[in-house]
C-alpha atoms as a PDB file:
ATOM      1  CA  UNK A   1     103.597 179.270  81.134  1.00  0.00           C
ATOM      2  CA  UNK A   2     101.114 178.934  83.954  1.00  0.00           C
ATOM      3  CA  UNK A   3     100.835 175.105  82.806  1.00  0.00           C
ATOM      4  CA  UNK A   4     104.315 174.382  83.262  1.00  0.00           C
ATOM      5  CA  UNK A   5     104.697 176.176  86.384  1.00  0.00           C
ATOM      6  CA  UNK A   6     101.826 173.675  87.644  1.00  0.00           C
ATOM      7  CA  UNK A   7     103.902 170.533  86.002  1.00  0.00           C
ATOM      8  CA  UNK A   8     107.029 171.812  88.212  1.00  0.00           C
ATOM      9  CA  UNK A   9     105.641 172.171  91.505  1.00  0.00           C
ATOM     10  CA  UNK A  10     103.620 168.665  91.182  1.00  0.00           C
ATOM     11  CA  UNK A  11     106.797 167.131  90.138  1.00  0.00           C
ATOM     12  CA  UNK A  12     108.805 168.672  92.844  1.00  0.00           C
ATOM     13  CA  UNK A  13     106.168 167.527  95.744  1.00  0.00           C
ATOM     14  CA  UNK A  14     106.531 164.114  93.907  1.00  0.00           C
ATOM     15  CA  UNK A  15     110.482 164.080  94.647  1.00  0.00           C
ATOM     16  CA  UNK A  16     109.629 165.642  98.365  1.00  0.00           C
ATOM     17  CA  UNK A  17     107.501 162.131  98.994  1.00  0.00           C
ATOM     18  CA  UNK A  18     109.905 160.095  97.557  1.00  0.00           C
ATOM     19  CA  UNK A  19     112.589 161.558  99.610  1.00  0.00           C
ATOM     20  CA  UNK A  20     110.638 161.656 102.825  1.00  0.00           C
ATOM     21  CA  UNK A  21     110.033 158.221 102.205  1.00  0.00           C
ATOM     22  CA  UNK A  22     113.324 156.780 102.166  1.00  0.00           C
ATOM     23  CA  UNK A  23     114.203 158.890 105.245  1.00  0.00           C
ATOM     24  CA  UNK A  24     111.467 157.993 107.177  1.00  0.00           C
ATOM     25  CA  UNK A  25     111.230 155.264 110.036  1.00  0.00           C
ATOM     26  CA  UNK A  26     113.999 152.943 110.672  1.00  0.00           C
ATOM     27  CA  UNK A  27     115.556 149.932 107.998  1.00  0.00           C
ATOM     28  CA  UNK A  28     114.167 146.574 109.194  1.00  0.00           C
ATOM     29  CA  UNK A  29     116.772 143.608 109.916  1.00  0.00           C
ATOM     30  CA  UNK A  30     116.110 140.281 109.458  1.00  0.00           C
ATOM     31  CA  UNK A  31     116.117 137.944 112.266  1.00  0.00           C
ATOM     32  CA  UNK A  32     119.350 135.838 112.668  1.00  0.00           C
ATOM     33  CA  UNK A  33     119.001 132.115 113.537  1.00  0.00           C
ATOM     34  CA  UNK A  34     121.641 129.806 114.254  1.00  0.00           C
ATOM     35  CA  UNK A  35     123.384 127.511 111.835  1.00  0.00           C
ATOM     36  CA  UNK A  36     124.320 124.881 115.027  1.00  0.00           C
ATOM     37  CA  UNK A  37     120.755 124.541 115.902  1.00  0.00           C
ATOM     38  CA  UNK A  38     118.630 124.740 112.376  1.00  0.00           C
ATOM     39  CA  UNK A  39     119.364 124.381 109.091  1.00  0.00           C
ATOM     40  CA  UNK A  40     118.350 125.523 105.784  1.00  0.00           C
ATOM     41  CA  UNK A  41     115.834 122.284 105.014  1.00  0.00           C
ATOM     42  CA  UNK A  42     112.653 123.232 105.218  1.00  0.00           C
ATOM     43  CA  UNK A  43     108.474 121.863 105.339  1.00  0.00           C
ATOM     44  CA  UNK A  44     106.535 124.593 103.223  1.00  0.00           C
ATOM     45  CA  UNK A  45     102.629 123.602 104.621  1.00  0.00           C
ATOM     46  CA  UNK A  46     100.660 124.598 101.808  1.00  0.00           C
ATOM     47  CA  UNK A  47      98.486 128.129 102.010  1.00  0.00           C
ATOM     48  CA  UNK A  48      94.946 127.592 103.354  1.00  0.00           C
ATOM     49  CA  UNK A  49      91.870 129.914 102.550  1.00  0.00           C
ATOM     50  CA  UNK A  50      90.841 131.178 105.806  1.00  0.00           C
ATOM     51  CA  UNK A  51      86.603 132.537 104.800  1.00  0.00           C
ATOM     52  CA  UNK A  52      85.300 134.577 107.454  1.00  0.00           C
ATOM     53  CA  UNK A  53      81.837 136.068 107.714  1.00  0.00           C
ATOM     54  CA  UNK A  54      82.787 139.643 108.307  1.00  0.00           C
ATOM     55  CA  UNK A  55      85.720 142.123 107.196  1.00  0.00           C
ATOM     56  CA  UNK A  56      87.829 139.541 110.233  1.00  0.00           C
ATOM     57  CA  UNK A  57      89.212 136.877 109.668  1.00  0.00           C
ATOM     58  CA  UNK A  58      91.510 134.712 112.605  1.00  0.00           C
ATOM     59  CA  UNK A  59      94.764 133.209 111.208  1.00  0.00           C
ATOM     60  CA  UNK A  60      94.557 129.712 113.130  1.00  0.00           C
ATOM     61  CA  UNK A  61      98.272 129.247 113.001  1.00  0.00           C
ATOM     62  CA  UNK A  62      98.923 132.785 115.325  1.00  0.00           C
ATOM     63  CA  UNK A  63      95.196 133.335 116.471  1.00  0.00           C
ATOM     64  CA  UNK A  64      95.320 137.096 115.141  1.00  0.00           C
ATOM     65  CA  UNK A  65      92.990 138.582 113.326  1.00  0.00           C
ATOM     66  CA  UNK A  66      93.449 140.261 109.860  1.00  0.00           C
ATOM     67  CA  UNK A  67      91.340 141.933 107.167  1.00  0.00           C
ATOM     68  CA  UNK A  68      89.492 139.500 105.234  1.00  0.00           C
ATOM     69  CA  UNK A  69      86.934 139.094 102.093  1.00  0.00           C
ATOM     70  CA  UNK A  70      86.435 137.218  99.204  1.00  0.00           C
ATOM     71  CA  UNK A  71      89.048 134.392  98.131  1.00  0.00           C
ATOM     72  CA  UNK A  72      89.447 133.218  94.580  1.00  0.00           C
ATOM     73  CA  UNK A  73      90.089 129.703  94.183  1.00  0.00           C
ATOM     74  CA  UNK A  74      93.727 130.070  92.844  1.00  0.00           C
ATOM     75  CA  UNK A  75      95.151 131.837  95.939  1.00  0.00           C
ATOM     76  CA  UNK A  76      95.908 128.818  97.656  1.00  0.00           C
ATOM     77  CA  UNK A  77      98.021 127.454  94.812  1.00  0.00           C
ATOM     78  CA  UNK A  78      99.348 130.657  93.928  1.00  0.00           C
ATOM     79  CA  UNK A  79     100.687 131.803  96.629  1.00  0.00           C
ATOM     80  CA  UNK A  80     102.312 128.571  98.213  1.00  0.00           C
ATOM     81  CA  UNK A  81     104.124 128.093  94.567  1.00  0.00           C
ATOM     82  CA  UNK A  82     105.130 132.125  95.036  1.00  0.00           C
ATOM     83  CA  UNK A  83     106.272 131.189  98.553  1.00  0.00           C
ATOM     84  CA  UNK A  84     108.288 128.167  97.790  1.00  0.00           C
ATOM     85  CA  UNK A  85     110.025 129.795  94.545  1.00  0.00           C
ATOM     86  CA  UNK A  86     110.874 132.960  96.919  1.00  0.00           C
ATOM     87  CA  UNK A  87     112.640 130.586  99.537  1.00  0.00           C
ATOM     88  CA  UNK A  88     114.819 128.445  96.857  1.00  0.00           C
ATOM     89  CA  UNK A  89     116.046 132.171  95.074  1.00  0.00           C
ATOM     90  CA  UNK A  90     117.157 132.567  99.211  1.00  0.00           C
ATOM     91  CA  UNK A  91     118.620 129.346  99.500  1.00  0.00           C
ATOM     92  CA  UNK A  92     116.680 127.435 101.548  1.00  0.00           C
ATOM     93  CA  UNK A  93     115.556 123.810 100.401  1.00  0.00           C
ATOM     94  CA  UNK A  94     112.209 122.743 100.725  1.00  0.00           C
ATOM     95  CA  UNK A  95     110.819 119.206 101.032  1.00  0.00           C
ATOM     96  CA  UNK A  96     108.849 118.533  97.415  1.00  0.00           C
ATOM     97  CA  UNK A  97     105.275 119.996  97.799  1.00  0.00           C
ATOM     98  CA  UNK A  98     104.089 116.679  95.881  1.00  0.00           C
ATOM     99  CA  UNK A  99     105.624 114.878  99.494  1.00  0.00           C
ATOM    100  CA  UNK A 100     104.093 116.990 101.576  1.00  0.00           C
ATOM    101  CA  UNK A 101     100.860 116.956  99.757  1.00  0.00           C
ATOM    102  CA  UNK A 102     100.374 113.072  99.919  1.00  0.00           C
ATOM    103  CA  UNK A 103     101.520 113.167 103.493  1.00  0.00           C
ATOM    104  CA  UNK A 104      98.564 115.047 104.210  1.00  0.00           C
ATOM    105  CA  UNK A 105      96.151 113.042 102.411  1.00  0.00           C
ATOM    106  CA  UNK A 106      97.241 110.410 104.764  1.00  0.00           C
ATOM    107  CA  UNK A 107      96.470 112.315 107.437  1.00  0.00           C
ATOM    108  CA  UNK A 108      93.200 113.635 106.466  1.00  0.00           C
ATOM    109  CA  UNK A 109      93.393 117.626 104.723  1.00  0.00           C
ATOM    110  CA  UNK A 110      90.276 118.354 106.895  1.00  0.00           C
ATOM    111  CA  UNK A 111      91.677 117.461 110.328  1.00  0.00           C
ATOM    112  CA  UNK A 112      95.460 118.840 109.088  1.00  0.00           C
ATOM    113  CA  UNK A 113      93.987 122.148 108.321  1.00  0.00           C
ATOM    114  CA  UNK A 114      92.095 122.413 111.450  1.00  0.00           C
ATOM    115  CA  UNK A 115      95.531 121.891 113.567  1.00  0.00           C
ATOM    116  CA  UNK A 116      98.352 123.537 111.491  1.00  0.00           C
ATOM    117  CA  UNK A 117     100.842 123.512 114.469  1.00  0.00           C
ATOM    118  CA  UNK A 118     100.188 119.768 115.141  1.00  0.00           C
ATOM    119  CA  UNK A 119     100.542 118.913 111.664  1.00  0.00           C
ATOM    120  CA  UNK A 120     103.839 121.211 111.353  1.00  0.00           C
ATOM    121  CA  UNK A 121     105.010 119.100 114.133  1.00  0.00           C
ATOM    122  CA  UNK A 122     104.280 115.697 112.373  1.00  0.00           C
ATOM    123  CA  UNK A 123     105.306 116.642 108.859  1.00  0.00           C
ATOM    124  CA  UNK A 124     109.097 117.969 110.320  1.00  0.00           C
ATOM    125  CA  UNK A 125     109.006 114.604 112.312  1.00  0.00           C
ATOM    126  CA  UNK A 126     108.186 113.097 109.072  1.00  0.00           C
ATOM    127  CA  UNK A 127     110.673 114.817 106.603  1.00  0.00           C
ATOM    128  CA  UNK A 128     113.410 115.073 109.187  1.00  0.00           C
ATOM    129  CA  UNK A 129     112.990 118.651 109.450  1.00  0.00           C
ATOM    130  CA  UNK A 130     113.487 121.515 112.130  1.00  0.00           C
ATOM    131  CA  UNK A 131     111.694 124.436 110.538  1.00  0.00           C
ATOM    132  CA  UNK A 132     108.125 124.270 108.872  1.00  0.00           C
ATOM    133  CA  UNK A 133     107.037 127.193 106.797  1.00  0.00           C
ATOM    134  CA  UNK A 134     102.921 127.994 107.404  1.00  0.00           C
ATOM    135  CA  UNK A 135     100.928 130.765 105.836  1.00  0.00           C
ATOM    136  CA  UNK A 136      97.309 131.877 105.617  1.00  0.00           C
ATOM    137  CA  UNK A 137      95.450 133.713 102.685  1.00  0.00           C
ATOM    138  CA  UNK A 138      92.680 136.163 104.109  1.00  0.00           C
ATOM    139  CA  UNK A 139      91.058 137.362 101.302  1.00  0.00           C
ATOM    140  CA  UNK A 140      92.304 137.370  97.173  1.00  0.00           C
ATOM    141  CA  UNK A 141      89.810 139.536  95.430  1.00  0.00           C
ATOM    142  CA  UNK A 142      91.038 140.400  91.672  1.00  0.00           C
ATOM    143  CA  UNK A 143      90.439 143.568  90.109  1.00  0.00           C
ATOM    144  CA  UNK A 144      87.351 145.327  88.030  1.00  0.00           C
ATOM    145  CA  UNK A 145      88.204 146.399  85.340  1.00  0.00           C
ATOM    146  CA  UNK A 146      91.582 146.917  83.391  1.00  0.00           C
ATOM    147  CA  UNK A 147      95.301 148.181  84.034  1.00  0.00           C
ATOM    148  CA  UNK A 148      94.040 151.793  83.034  1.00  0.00           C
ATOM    149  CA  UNK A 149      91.108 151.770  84.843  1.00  0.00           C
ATOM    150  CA  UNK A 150      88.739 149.559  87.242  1.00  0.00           C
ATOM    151  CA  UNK A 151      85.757 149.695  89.402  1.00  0.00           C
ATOM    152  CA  UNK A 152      86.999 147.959  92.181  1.00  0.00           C
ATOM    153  CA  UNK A 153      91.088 147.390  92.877  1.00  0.00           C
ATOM    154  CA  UNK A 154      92.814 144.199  93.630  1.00  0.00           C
ATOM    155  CA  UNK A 155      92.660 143.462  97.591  1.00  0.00           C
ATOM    156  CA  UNK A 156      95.236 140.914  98.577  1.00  0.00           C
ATOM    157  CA  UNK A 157      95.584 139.745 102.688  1.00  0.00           C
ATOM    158  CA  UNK A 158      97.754 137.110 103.932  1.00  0.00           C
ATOM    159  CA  UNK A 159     100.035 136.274 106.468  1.00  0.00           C
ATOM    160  CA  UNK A 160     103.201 133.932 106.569  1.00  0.00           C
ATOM    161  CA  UNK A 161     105.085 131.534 109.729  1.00  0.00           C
ATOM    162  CA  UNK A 162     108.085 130.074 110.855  1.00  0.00           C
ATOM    163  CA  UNK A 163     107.660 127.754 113.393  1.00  0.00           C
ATOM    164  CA  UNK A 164     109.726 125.199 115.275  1.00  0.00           C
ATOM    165  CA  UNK A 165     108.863 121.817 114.966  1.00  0.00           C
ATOM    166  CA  UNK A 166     109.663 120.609 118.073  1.00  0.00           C
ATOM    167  CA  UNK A 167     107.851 123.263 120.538  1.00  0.00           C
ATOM    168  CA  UNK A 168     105.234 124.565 117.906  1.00  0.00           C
ATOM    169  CA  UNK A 169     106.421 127.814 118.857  1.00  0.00           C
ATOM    170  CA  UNK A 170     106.772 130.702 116.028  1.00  0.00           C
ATOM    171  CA  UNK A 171     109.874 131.698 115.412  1.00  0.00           C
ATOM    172  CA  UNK A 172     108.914 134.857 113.286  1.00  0.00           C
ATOM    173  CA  UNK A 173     105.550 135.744 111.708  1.00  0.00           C
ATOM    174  CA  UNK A 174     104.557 138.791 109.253  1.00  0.00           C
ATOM    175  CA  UNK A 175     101.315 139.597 106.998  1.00  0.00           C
ATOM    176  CA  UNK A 176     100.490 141.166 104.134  1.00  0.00           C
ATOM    177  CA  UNK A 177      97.196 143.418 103.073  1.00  0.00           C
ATOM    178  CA  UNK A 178      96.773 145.562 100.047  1.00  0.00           C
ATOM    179  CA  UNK A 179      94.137 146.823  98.705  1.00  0.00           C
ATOM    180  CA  UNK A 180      95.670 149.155  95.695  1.00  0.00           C
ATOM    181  CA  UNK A 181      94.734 153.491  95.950  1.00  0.00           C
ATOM    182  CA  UNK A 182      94.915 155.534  93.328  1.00  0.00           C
ATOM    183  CA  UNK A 183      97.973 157.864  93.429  1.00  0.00           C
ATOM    184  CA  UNK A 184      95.319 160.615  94.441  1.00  0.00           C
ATOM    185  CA  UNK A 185      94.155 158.636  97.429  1.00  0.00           C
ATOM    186  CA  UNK A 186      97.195 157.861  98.796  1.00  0.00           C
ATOM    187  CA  UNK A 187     100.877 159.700  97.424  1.00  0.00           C
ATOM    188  CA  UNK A 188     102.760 158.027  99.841  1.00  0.00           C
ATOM    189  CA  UNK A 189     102.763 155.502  97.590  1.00  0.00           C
ATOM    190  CA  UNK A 190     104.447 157.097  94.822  1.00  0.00           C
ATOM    191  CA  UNK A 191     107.471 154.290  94.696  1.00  0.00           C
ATOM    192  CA  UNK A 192     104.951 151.669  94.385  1.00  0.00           C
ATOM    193  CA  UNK A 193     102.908 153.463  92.204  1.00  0.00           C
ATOM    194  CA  UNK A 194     106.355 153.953  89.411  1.00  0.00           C
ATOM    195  CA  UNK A 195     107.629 150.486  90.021  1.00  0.00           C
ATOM    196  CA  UNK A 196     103.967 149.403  88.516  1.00  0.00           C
ATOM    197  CA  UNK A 197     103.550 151.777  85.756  1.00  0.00           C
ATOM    198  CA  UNK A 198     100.956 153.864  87.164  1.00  0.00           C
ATOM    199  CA  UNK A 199      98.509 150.928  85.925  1.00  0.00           C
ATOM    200  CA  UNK A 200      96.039 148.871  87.969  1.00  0.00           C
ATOM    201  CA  UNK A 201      97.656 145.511  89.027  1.00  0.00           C
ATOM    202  CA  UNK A 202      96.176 142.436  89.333  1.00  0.00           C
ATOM    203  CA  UNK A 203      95.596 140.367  92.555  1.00  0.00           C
ATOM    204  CA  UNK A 204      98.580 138.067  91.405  1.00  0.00           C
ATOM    205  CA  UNK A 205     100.739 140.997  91.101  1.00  0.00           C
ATOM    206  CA  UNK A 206     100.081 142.052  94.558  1.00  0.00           C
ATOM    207  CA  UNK A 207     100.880 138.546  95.717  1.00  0.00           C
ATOM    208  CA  UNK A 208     103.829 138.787  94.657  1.00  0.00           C
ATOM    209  CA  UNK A 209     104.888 142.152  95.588  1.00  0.00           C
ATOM    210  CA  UNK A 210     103.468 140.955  99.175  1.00  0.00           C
ATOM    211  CA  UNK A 211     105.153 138.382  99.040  1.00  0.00           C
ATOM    212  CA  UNK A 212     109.036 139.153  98.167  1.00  0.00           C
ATOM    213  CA  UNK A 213     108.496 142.113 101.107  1.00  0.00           C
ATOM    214  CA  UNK A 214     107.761 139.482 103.747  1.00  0.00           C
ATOM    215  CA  UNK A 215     110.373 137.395 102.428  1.00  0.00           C
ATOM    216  CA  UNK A 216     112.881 139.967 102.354  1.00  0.00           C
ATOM    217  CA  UNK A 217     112.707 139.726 106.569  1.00  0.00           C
ATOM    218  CA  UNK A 218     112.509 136.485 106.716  1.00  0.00           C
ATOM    219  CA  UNK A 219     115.074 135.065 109.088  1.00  0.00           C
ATOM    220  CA  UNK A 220     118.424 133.953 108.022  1.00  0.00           C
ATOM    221  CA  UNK A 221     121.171 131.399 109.136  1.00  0.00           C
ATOM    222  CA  UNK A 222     124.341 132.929 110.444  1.00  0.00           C
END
């Protein structure tokens, strides 16, 4: 009896987070752009490793700083195909990452990555674009361990851009950091924790999940 009084009252507090939750803070909008001035063609630059010394790292697209560490060599590739896929389900077209690849061969990858506003500018000049997509991957640490238990989580930090072509200036900019908490550590996260299964994710997963909430402000054409 004493057990299931214990079940209820963790399962209540449960629906009291959840509910908090929703209520809490106020629904983000995406930001509107014009239809006369852009349109829907975009240049996706693709993701860059950004290593930093310490726990910092500085974007060199913004110049902020964000939490960095260790970066597995598939981040790069997996997050600029997650990136593109999420802007074609949105209905944006992007110029063919095998075109924009080669362009930058031509221009030398070193020297591109170095300036990624100047070569935004070049590559929209290039593919007739207004809008270039940029994004920076801070650290991409995978998991110790298994879905049921680990030694050290999944850590995943990145940020994403929209800039302008013509000025260089960004239009909108988010990021992304996660470094998954047990339910214990952190019940706030209670949604999260149910839409995963109450397992340990890997860093892909959290990629993705990172990635579809940045995308889900990302601006829109009216």
């Amino acid at each position: 009896m004493k057990r299931w009084k214990e079940n209820w009252i963790v399962l209540a507090l449960l629906l009291l987070v959840i509910f908090l939750g929703g209520c809490s803070g106020e629904e983000k909008h995406p930001v509107s752009l014009s239809s006369s001035v852009y349109s829907n063609k975009l240049v996706v630059l693709p993701y860059m490793a950004v290593k930093a010394k310490g726990s910092i790292a500085t974007c060199p697209i913004c110049g902020k700083n964000n939490p960095a560490g260790p970066i597995s060599p598939e981040a790069e590739n997996v997050l600029t195909d997650m990136l593109i896929t999420g802007l074609e389900r949105r209905g944006f077209v992007t110029v063919p990452m095998e075109k924009v690849r080669e362009a930058l061969i031509q221009m030398g990858e070193e020297s591109a990555r170095k300036k990624p506003i100047e070569t935004a500018k070049i590559l929209a000049k290039r593919f007739k674009t207004k809008l270039v997509v940029a994004g920076a991957v801070f650290e991409y640490k995978n998991r110790e361990g298994s879905s049921i238990g680990v030694e050290k989580p999944a850590v995943v930090s990145f940020s994403l851009h929209l800039i302008e072509a013509k000025s260089g200036r960004i239009l909108w900019e988010d990021k992304y950091y996660e470094s998954q908490k047990a339910l214990s550590e952190d019940i706030t996260n209670i949604g999260k924790f149910l839409k995963r299964s109450g397992k340990w994710v890997t860093a892909r997963r959290i990629a993705y999940d990172g990635m579809n909430k940045l995308l889900d402000d990302f601006p829109i054409f009216q």
